[in-house]
PDB file of N, CA and C in Angstrom:
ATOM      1  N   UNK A   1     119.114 180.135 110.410  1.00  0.00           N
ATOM      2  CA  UNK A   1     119.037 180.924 111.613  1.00  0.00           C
ATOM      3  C   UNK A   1     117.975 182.008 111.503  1.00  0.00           C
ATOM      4  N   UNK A   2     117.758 182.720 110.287  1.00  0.00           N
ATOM      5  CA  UNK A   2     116.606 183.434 110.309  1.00  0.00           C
ATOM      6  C   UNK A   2     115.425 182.968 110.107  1.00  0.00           C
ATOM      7  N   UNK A   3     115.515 181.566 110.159  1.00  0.00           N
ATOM      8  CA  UNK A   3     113.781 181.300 109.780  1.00  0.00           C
ATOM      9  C   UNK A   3     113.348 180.799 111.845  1.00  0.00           C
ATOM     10  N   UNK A   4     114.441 180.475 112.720  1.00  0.00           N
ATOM     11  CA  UNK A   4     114.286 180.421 113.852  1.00  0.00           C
ATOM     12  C   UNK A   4     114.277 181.323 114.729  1.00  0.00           C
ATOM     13  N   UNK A   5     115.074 182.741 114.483  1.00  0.00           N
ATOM     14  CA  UNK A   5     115.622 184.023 115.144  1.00  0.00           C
ATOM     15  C   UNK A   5     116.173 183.609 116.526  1.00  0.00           C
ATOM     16  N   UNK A   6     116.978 184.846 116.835  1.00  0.00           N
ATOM     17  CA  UNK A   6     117.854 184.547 117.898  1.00  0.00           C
ATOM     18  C   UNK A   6     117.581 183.671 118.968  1.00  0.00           C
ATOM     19  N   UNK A   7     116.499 183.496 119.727  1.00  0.00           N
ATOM     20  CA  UNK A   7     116.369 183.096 120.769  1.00  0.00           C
ATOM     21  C   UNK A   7     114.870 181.785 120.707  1.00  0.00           C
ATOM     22  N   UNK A   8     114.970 181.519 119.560  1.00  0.00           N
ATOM     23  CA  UNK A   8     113.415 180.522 119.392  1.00  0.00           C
ATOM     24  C   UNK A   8     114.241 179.009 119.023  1.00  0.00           C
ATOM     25  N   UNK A   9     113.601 178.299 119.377  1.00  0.00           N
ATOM     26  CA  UNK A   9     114.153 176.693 119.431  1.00  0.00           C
ATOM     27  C   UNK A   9     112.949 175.895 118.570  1.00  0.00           C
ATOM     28  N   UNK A  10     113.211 175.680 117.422  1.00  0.00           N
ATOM     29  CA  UNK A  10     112.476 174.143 116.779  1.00  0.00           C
ATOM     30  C   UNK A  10     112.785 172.841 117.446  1.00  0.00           C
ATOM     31  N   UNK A  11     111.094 172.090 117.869  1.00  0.00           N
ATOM     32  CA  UNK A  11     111.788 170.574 117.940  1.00  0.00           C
ATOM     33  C   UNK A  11     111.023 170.110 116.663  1.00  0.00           C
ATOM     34  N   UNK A  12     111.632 168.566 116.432  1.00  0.00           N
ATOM     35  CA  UNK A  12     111.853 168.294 115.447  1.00  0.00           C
ATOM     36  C   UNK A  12     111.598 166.543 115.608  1.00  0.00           C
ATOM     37  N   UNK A  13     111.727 165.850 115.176  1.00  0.00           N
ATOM     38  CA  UNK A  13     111.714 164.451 115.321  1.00  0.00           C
ATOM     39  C   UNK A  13     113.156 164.013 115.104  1.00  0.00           C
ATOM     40  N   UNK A  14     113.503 162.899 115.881  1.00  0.00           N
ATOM     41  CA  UNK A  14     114.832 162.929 115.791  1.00  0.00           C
ATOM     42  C   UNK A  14     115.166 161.598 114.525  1.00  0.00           C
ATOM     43  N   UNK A  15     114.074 160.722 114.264  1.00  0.00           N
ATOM     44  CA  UNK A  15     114.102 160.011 113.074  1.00  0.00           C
ATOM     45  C   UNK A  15     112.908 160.201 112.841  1.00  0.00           C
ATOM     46  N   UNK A  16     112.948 159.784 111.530  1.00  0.00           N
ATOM     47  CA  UNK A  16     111.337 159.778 110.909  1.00  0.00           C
ATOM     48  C   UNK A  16     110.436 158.335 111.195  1.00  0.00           C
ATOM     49  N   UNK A  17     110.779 157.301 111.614  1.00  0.00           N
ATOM     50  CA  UNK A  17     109.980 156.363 112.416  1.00  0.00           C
ATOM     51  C   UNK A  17     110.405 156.232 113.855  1.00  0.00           C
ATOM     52  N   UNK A  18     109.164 155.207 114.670  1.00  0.00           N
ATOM     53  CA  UNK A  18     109.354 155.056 115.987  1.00  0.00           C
ATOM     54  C   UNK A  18     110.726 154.402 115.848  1.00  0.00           C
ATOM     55  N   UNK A  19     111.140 153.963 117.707  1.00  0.00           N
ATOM     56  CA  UNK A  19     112.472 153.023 117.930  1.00  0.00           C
ATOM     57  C   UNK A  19     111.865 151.569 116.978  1.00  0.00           C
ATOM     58  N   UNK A  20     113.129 151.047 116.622  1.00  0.00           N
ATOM     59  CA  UNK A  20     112.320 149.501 115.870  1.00  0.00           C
ATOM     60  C   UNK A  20     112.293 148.704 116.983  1.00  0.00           C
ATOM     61  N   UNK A  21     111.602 147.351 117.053  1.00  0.00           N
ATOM     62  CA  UNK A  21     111.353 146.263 117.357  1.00  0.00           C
ATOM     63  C   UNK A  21     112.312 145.455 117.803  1.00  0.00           C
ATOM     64  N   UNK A  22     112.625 144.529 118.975  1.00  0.00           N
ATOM     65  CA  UNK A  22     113.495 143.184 118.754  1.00  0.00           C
ATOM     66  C   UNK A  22     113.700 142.628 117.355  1.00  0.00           C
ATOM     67  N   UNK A  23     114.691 142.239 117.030  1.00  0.00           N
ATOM     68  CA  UNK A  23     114.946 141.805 115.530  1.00  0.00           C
ATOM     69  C   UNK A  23     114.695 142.677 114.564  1.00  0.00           C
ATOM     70  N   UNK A  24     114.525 143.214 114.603  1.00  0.00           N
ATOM     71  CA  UNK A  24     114.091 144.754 113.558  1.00  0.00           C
ATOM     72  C   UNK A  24     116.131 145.454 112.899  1.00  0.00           C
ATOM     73  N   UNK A  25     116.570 145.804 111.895  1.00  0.00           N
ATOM     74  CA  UNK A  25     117.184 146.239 111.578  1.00  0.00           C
ATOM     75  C   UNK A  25     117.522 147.715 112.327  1.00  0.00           C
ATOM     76  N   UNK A  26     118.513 147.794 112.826  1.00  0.00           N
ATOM     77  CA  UNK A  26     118.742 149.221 113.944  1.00  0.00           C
ATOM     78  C   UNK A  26     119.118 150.500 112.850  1.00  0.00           C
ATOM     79  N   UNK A  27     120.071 150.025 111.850  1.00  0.00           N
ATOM     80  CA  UNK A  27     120.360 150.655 111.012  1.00  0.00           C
ATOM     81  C   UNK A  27     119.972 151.040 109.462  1.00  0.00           C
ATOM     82  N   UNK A  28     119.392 151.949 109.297  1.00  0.00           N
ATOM     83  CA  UNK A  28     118.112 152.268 108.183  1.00  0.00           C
ATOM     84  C   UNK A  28     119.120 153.443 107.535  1.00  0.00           C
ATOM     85  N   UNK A  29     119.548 153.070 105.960  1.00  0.00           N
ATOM     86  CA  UNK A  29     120.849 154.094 105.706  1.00  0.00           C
ATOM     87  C   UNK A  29     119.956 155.476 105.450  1.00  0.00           C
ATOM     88  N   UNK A  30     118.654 155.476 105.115  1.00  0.00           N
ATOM     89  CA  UNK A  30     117.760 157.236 105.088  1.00  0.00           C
ATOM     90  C   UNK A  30     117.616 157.849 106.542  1.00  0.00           C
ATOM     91  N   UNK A  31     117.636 157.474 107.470  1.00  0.00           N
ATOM     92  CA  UNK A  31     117.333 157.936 109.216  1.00  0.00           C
ATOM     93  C   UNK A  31     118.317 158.722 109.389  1.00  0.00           C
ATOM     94  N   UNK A  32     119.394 159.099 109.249  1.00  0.00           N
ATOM     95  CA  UNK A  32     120.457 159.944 109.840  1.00  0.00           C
ATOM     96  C   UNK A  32     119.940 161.007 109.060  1.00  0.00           C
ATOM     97  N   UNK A  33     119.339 161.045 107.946  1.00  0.00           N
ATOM     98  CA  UNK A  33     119.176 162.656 107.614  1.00  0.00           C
ATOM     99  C   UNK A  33     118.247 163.454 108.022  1.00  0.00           C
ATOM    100  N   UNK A  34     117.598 163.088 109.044  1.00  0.00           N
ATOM    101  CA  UNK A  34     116.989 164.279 110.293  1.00  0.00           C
ATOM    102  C   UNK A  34     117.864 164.530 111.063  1.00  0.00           C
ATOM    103  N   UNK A  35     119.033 164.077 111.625  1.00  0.00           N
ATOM    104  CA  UNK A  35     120.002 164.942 112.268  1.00  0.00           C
ATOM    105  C   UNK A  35     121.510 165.288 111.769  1.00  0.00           C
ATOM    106  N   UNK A  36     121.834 164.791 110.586  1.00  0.00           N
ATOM    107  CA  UNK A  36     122.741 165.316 109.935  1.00  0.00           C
ATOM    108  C   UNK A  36     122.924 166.688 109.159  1.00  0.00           C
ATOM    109  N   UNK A  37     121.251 167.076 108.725  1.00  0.00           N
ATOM    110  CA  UNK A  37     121.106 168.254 108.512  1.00  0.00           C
ATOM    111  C   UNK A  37     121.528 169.261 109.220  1.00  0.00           C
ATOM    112  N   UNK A  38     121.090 168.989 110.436  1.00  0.00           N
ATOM    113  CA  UNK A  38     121.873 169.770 111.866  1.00  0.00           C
ATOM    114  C   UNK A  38     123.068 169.971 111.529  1.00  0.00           C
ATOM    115  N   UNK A  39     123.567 169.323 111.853  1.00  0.00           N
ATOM    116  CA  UNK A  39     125.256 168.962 111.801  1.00  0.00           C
ATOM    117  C   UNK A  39     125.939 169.978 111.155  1.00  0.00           C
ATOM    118  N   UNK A  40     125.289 169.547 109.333  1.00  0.00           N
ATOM    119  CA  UNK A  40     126.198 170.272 108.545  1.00  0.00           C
ATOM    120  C   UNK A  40     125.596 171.834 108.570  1.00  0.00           C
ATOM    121  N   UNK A  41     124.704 171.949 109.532  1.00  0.00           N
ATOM    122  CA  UNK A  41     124.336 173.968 109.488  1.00  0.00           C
ATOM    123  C   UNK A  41     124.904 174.332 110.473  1.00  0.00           C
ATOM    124  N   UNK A  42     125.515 173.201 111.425  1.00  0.00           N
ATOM    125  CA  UNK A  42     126.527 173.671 112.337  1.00  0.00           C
ATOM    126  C   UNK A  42     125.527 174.136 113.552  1.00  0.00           C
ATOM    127  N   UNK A  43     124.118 173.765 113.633  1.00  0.00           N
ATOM    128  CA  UNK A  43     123.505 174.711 114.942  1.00  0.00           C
ATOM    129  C   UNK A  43     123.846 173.262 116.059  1.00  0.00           C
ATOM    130  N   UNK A  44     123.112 174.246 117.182  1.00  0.00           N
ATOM    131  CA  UNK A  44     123.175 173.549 118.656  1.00  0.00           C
ATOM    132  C   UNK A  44     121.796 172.666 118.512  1.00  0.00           C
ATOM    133  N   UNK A  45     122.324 171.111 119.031  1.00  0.00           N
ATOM    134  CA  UNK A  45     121.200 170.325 118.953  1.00  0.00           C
ATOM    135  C   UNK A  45     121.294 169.410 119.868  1.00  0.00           C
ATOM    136  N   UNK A  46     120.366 169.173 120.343  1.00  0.00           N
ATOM    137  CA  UNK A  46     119.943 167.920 122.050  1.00  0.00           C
ATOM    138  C   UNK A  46     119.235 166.771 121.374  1.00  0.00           C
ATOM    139  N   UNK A  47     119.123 165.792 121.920  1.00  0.00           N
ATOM    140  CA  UNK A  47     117.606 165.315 121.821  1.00  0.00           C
ATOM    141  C   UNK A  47     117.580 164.326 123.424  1.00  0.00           C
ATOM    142  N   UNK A  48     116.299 165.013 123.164  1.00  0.00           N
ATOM    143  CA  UNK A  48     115.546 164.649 124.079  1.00  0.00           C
ATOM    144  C   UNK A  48     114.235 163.375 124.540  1.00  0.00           C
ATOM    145  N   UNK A  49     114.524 162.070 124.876  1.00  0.00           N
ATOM    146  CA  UNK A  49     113.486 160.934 124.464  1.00  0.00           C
ATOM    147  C   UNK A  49     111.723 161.198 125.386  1.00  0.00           C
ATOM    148  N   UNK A  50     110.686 160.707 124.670  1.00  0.00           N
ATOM    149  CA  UNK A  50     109.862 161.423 124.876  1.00  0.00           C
ATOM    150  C   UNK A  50     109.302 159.396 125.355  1.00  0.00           C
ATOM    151  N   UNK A  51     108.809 159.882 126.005  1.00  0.00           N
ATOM    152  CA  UNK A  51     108.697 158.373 127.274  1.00  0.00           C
ATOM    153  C   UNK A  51     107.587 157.141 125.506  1.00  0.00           C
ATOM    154  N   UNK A  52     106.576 157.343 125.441  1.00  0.00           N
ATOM    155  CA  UNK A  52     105.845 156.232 124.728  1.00  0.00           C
ATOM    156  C   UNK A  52     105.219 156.784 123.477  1.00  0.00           C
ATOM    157  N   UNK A  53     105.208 156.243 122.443  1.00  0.00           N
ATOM    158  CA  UNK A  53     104.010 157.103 121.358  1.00  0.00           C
ATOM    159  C   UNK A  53     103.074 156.074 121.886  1.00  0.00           C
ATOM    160  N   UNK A  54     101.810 156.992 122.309  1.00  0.00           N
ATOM    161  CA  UNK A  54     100.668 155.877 122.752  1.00  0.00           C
ATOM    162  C   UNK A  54      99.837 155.862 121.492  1.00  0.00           C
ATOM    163  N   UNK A  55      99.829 156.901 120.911  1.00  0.00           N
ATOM    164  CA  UNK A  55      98.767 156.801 119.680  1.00  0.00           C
ATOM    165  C   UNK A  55      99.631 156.861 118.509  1.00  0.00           C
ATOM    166  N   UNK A  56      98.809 156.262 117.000  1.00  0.00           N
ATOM    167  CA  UNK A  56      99.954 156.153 116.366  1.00  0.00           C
ATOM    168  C   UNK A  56      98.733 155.795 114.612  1.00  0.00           C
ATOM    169  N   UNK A  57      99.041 156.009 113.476  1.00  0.00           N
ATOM    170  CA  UNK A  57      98.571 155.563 112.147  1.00  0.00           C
ATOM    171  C   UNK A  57      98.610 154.127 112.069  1.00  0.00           C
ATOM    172  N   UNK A  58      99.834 154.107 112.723  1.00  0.00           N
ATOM    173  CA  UNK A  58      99.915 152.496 112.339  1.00  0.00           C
ATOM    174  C   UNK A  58      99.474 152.102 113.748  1.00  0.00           C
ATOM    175  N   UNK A  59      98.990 150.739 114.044  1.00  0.00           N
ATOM    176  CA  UNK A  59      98.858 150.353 115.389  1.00  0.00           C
ATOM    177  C   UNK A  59     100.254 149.660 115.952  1.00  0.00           C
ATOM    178  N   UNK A  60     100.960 149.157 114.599  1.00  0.00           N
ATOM    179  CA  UNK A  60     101.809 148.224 115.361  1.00  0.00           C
ATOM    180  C   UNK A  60     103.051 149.356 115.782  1.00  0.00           C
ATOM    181  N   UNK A  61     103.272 150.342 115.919  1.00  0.00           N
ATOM    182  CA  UNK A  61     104.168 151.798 116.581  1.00  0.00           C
ATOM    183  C   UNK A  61     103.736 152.061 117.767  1.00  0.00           C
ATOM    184  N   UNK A  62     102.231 151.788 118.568  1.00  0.00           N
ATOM    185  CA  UNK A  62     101.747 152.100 119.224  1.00  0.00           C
ATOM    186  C   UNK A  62     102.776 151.542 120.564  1.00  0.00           C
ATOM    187  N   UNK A  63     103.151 151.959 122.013  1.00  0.00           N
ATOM    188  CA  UNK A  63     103.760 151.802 122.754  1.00  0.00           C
ATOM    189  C   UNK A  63     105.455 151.684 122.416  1.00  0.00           C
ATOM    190  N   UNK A  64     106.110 152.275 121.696  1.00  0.00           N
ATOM    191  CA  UNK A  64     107.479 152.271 121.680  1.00  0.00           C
ATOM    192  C   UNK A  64     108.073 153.569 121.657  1.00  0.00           C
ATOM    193  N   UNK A  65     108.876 153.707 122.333  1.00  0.00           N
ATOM    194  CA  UNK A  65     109.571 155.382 122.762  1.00  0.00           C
ATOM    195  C   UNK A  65     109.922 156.327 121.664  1.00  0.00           C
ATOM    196  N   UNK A  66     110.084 157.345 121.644  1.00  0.00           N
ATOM    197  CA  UNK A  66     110.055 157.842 120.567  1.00  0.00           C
ATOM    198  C   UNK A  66     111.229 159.362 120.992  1.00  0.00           C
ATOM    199  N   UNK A  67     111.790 159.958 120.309  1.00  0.00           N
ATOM    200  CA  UNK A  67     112.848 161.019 120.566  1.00  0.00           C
ATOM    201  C   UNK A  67     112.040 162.456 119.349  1.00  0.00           C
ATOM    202  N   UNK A  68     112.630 163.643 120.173  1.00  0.00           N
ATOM    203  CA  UNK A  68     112.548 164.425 119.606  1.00  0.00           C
ATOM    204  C   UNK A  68     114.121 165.304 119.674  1.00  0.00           C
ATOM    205  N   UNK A  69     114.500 166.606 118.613  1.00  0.00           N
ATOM    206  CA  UNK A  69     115.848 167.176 118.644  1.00  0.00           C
ATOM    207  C   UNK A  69     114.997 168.373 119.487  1.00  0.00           C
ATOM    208  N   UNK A  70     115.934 169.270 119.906  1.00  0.00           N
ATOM    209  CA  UNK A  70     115.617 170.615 120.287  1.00  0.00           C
ATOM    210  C   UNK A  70     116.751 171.464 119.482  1.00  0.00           C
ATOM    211  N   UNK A  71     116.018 172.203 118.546  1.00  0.00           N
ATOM    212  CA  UNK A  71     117.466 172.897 117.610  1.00  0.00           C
ATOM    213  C   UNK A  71     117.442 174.538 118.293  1.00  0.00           C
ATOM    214  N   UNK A  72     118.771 174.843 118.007  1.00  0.00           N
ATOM    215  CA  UNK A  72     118.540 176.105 118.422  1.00  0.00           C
ATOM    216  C   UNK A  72     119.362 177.100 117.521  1.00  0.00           C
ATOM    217  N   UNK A  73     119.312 178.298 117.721  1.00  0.00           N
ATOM    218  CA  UNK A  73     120.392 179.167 116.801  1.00  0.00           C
ATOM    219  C   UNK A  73     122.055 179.007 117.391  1.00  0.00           C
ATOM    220  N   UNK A  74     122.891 179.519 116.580  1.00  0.00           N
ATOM    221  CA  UNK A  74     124.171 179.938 117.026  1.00  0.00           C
ATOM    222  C   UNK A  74     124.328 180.849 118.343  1.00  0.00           C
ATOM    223  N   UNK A  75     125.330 181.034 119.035  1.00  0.00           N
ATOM    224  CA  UNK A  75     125.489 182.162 119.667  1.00  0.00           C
ATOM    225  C   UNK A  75     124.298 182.710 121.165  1.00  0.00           C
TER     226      UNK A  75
END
């Protein structure tokens, strides 16, 4: 809470890769720990989906939706 202060909001990525693919594995057991961290600090958290990543390192990420969290303090 003090590295955000009272009234400032971090976003954040809500996994660390894009959405997967048709046939692609949905469940990746390392991905929950960008928002479980949340969880266990107990703050207020949204997420919010962010329409396409058009640009991307990899090409094959290019056009698939992508989420971000909005964290906020307590109180």
């Amino acid at each position: 809470e003090e590295l955000i202060g009272p009234r400032a909001v971090m976003i954040c990525p809500s996994l660390p890769n894009p959405a997967p693919r048709h046939a692609e594995p949905l469940l990746r057991v390392l991905d929950s720990g960008q928002t479980s961290i949340f969880n266990a600090m107990e703050l207020p958290v949204t997420a919010v989906p962010v329409p396409f990543l058009t640009t991307s390192r990899d090409s094959s990420c290019a056009g698939l939706p992508l989420g971000v969290q909005v964290v906020a303090s307590r109180g």
